[in-house]
N, C-alpha and C. Protein backbone atom coordinates (compact mmCIF):
# COMPACT_ATOMS: atom_id res chain seq x y z
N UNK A 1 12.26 -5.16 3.31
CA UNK A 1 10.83 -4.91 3.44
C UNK A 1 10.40 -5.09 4.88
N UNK A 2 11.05 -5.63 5.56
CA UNK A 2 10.56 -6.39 7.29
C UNK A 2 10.90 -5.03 7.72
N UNK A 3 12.33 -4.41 7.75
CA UNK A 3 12.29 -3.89 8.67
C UNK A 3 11.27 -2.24 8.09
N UNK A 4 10.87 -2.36 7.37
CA UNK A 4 10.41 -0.85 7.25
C UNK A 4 8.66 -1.30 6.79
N UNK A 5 8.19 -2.55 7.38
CA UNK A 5 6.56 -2.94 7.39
C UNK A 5 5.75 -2.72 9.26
N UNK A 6 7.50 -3.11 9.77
CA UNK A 6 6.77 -3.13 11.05
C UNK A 6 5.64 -4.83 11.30
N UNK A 7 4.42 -3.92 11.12
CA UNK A 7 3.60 -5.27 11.49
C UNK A 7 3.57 -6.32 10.05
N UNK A 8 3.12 -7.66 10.31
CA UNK A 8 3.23 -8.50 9.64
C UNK A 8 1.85 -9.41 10.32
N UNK A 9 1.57 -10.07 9.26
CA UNK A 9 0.23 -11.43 9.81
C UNK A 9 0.75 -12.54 9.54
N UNK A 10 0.62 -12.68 10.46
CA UNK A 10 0.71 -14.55 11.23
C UNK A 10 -0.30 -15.36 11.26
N UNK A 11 -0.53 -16.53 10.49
CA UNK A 11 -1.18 -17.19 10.39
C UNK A 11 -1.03 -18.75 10.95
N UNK A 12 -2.07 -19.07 11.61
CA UNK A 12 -1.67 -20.05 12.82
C UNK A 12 -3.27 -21.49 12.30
N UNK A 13 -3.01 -22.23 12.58
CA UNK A 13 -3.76 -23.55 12.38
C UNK A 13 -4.86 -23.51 13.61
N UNK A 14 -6.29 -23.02 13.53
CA UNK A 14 -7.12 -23.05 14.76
C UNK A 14 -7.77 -24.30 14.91
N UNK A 15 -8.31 -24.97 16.36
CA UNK A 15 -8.58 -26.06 16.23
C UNK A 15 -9.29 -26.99 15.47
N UNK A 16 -10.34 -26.07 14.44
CA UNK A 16 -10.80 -27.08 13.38
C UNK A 16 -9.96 -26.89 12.19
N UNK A 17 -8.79 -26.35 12.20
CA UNK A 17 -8.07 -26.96 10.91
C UNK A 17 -8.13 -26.07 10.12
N UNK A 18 -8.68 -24.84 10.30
CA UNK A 18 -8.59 -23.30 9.47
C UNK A 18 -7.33 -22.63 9.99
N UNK A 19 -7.45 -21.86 8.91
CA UNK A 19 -6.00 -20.36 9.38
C UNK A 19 -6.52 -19.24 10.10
N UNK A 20 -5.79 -18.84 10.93
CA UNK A 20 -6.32 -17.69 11.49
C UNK A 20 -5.58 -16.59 12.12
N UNK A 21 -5.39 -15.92 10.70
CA UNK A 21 -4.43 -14.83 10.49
C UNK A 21 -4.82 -13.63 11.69
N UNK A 22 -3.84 -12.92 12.04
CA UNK A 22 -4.09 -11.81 12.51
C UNK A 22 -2.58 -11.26 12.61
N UNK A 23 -2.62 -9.64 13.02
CA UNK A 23 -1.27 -8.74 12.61
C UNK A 23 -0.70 -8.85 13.91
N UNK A 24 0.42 -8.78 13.63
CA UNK A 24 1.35 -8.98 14.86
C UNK A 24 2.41 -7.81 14.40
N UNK A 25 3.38 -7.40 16.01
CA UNK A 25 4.70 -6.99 15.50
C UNK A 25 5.53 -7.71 15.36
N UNK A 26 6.27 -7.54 14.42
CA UNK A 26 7.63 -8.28 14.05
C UNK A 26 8.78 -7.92 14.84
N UNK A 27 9.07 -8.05 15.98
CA UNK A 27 10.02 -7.45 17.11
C UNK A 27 11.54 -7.39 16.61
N UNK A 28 11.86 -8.52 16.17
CA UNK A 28 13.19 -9.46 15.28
C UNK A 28 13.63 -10.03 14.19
N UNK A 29 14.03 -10.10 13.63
CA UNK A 29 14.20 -11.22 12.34
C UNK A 29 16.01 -11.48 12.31
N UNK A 30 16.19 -12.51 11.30
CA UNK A 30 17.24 -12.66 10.84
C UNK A 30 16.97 -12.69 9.56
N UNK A 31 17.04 -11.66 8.73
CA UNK A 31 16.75 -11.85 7.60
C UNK A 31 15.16 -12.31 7.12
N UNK A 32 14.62 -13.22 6.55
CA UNK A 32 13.65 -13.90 6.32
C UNK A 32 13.37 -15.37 7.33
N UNK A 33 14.33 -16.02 7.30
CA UNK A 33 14.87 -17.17 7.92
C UNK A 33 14.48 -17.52 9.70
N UNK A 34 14.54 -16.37 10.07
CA UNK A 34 13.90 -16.52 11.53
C UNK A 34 12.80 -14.72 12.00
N UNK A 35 12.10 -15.42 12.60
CA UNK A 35 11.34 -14.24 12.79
C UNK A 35 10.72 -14.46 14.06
N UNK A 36 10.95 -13.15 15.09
CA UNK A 36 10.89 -13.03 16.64
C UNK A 36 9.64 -12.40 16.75
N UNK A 37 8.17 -12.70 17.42
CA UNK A 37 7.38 -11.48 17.79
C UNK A 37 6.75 -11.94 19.14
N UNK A 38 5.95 -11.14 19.81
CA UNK A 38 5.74 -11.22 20.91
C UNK A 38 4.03 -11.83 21.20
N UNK A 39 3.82 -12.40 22.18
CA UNK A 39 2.17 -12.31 22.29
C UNK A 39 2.03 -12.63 24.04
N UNK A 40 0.78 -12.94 24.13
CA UNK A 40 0.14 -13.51 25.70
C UNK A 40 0.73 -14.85 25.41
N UNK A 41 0.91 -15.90 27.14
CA UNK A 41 0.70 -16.89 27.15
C UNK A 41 -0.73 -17.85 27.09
N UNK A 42 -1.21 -16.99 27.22
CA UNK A 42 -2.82 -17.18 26.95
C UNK A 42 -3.69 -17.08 25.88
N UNK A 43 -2.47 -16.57 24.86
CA UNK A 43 -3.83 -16.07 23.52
C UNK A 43 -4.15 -17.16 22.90
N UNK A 44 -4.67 -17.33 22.36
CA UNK A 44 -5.40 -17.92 20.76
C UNK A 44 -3.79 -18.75 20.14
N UNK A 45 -3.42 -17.33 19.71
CA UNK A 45 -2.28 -18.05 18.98
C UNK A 45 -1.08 -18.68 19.19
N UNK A 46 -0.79 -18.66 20.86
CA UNK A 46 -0.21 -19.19 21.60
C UNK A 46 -0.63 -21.42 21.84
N UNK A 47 -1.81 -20.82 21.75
CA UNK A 47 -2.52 -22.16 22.19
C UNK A 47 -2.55 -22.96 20.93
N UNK A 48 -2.73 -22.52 19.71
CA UNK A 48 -2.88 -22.63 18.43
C UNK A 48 -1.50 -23.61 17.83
N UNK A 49 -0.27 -22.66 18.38
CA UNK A 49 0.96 -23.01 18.11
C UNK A 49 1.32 -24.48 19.06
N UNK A 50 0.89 -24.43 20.01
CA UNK A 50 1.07 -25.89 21.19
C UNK A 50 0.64 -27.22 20.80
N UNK A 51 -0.93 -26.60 19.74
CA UNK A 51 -1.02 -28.17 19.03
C UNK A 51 -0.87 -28.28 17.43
N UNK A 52 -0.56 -27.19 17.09
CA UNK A 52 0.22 -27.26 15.71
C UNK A 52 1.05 -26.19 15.41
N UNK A 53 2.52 -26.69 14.87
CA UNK A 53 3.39 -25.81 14.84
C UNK A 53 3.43 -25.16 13.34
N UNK A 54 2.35 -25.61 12.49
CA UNK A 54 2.42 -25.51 11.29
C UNK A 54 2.25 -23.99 11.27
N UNK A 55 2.53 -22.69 10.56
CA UNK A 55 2.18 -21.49 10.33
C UNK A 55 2.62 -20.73 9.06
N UNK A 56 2.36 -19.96 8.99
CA UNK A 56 2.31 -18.89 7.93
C UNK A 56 2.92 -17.07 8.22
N UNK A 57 3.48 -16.65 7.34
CA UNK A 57 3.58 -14.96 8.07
C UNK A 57 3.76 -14.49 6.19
N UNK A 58 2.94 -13.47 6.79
CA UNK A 58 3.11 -12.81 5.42
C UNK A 58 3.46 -11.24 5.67
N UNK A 59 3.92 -10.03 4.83
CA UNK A 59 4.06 -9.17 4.48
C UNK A 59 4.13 -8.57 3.71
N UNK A 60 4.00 -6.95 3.24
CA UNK A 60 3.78 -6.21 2.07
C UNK A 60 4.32 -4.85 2.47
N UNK A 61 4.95 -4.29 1.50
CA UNK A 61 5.23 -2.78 1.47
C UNK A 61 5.55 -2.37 -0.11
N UNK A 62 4.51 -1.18 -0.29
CA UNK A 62 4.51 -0.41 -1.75
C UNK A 62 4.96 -0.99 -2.78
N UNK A 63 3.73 -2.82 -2.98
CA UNK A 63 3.84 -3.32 -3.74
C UNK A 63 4.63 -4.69 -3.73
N UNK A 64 5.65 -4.87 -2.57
CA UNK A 64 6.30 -5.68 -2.68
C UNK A 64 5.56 -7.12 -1.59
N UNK A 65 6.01 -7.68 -1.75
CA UNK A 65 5.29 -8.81 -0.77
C UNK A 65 6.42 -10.18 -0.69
N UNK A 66 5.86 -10.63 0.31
CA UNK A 66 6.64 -11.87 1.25
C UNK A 66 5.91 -12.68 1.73
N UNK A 67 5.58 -13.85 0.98
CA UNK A 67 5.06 -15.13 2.26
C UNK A 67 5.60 -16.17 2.59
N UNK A 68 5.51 -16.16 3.94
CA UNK A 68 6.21 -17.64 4.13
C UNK A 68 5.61 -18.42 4.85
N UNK A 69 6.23 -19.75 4.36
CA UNK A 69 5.63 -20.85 5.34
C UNK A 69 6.89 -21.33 6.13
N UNK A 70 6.04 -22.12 7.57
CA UNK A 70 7.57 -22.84 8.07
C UNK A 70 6.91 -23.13 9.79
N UNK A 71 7.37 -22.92 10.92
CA UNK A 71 6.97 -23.28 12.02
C UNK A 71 7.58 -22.50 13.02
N UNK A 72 5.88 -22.32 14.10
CA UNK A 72 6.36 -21.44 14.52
C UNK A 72 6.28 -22.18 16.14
N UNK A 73 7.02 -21.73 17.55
CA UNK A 73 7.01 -22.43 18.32
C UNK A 73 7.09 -20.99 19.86
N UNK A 74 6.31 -21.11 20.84
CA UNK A 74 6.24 -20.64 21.78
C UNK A 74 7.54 -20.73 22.47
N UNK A 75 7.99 -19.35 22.85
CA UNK A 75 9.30 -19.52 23.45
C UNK A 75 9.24 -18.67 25.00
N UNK A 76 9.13 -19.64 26.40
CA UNK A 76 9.10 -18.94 27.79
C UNK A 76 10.75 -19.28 28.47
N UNK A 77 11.82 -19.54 27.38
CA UNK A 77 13.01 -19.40 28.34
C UNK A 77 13.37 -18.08 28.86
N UNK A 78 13.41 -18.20 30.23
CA UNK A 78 13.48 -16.64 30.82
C UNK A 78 15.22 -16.37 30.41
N UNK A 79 16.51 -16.38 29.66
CA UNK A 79 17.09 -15.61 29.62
C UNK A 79 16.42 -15.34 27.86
N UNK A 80 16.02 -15.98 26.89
CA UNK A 80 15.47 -15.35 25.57
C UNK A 80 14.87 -14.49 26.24
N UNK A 81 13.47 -14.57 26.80
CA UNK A 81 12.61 -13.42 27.04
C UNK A 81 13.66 -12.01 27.57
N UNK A 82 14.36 -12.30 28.25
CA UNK A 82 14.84 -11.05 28.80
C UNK A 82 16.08 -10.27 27.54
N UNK A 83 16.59 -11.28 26.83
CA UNK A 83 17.34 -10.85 25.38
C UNK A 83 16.20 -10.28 24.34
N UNK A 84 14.89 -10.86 24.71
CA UNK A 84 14.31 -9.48 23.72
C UNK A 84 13.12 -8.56 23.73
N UNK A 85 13.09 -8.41 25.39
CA UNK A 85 12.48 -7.63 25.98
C UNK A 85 12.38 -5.90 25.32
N UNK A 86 11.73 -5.43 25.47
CA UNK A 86 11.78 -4.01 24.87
C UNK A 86 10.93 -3.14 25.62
N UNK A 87 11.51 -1.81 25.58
CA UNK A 87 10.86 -1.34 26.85
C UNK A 87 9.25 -0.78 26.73
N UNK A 88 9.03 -0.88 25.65
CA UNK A 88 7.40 -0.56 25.30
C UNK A 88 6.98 -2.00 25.57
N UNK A 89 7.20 -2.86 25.82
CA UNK A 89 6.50 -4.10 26.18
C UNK A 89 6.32 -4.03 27.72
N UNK A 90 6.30 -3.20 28.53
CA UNK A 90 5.83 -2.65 29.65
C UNK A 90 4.70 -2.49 29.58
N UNK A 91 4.24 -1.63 28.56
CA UNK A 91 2.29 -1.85 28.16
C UNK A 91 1.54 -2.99 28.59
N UNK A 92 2.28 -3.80 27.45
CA UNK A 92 1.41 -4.90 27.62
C UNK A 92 1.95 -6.10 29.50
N UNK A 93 3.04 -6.15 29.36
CA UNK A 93 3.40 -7.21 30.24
C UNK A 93 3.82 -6.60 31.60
N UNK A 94 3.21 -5.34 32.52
CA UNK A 94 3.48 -4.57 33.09
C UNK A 94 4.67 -5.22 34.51
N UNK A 95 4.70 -6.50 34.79
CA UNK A 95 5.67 -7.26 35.82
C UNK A 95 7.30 -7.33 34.88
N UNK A 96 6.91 -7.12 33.41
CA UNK A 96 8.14 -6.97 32.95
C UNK A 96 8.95 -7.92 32.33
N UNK A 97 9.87 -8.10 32.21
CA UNK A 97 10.76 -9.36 31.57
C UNK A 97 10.21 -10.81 32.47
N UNK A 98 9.69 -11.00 33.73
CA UNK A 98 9.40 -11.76 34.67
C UNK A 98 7.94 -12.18 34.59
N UNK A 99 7.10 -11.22 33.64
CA UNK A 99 5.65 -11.48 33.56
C UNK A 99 4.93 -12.90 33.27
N UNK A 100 4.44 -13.51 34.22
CA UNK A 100 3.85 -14.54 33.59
C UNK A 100 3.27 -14.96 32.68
N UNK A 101 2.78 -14.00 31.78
CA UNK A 101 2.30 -13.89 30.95
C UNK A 101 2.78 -13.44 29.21
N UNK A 102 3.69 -12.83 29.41
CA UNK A 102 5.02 -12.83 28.28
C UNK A 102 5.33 -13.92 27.91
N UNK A 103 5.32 -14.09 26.46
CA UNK A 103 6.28 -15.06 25.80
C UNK A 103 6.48 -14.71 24.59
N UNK A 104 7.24 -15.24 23.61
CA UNK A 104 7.39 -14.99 22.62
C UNK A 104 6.99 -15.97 21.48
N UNK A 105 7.11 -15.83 20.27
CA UNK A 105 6.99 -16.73 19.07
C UNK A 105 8.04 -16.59 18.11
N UNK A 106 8.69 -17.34 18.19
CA UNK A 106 9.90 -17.76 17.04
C UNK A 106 9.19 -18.55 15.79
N UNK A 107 9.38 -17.88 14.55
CA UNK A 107 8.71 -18.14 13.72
C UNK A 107 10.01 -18.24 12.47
N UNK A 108 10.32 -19.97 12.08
CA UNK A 108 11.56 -20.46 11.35
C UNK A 108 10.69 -20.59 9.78
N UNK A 109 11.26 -20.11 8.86
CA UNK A 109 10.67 -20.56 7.63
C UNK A 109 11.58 -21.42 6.71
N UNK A 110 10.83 -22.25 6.15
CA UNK A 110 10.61 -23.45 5.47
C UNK A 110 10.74 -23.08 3.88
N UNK A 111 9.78 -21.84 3.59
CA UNK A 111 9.82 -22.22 1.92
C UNK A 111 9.09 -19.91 2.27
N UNK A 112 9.81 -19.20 1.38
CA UNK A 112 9.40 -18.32 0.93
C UNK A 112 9.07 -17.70 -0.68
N UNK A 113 7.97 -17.05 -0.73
CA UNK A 113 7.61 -16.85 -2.25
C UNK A 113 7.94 -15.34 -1.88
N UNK A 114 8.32 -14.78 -2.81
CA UNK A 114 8.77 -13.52 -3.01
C UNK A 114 8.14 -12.59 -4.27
N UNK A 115 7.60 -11.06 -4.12
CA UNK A 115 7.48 -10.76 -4.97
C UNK A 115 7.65 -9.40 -4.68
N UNK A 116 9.01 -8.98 -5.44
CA UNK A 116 10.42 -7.54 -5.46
C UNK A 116 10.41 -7.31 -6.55
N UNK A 117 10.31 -6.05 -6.75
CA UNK A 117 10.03 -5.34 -7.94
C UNK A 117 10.04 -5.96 -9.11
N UNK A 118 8.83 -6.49 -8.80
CA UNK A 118 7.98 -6.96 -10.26
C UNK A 118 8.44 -8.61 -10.23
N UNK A 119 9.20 -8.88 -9.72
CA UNK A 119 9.83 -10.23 -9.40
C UNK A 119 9.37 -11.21 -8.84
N UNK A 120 8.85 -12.56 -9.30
CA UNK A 120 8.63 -13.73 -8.05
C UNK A 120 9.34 -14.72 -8.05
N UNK A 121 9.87 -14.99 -7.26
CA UNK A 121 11.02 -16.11 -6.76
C UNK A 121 10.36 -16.98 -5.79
N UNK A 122 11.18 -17.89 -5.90
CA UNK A 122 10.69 -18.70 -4.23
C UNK A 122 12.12 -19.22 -3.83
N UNK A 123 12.37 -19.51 -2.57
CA UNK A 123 13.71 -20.02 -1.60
C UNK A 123 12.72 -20.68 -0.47
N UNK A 124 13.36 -22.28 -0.79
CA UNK A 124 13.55 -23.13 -0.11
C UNK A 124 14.61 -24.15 0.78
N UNK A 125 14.16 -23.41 2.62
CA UNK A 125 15.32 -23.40 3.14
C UNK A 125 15.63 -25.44 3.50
């Protein structure tokens, strides 16, 4: 389902203690288990993640759905960034793999609920 949703929402802990979902791309995954996407060092959800790592990501395609919980953590090591650099991320980060402003979010899950054709499961990692 990840790789053929594309975007996915990420849900992040804002400073009074609400969620505050918004769509992201899903750049990476390993399966369910780890999940790579990109943002500003400056955003919201960047800042969000620095004082709580607690998060959420969910997804859906023609019926099927995925949520998970687990933690997600800001990642500025410059050889990661440059392992998952992509060349449409020139848009946004125009200095490139080197941009000050590039980073990523590694997003590890904890506990997923599943629901595959007609199916709900849960896996707890």
């Amino acid at each position: 389902i990840l790789d053929r949703c594309g975007y996915v929402t990420l849900s992040t802990v804002d400073e009074e203690g609400f969620p505050r979902p918004v769509a992201i791309d899903a750049i990476s995954h390993d399966g369910i288990r780890e999940i790579w996407m990109t943002t500003y060092r400056s955003s919201a959800k960047a800042r969000h993640i620095s004082l709580d790592s607690k998060a959420g990501l969910s997804f859906v395609r023609e019926g099927d759905s995925v949520s998970l919980t687990g933690k997600a953590e800001v990642v500025t090591d410059k050889n990661t960034l440059r392992r998952y650099w992509k060349d449409f991320f020139i848009h946004y980060y125009p200095d490139g793999p080197g941009d000050e402003n590039y980073c990523l979010i590694r997003f590890s899950t904890l506990k997923a609920i599943l629901w595959i054709d007609g199916r709900h499961s849960t896996i707890t990692y």
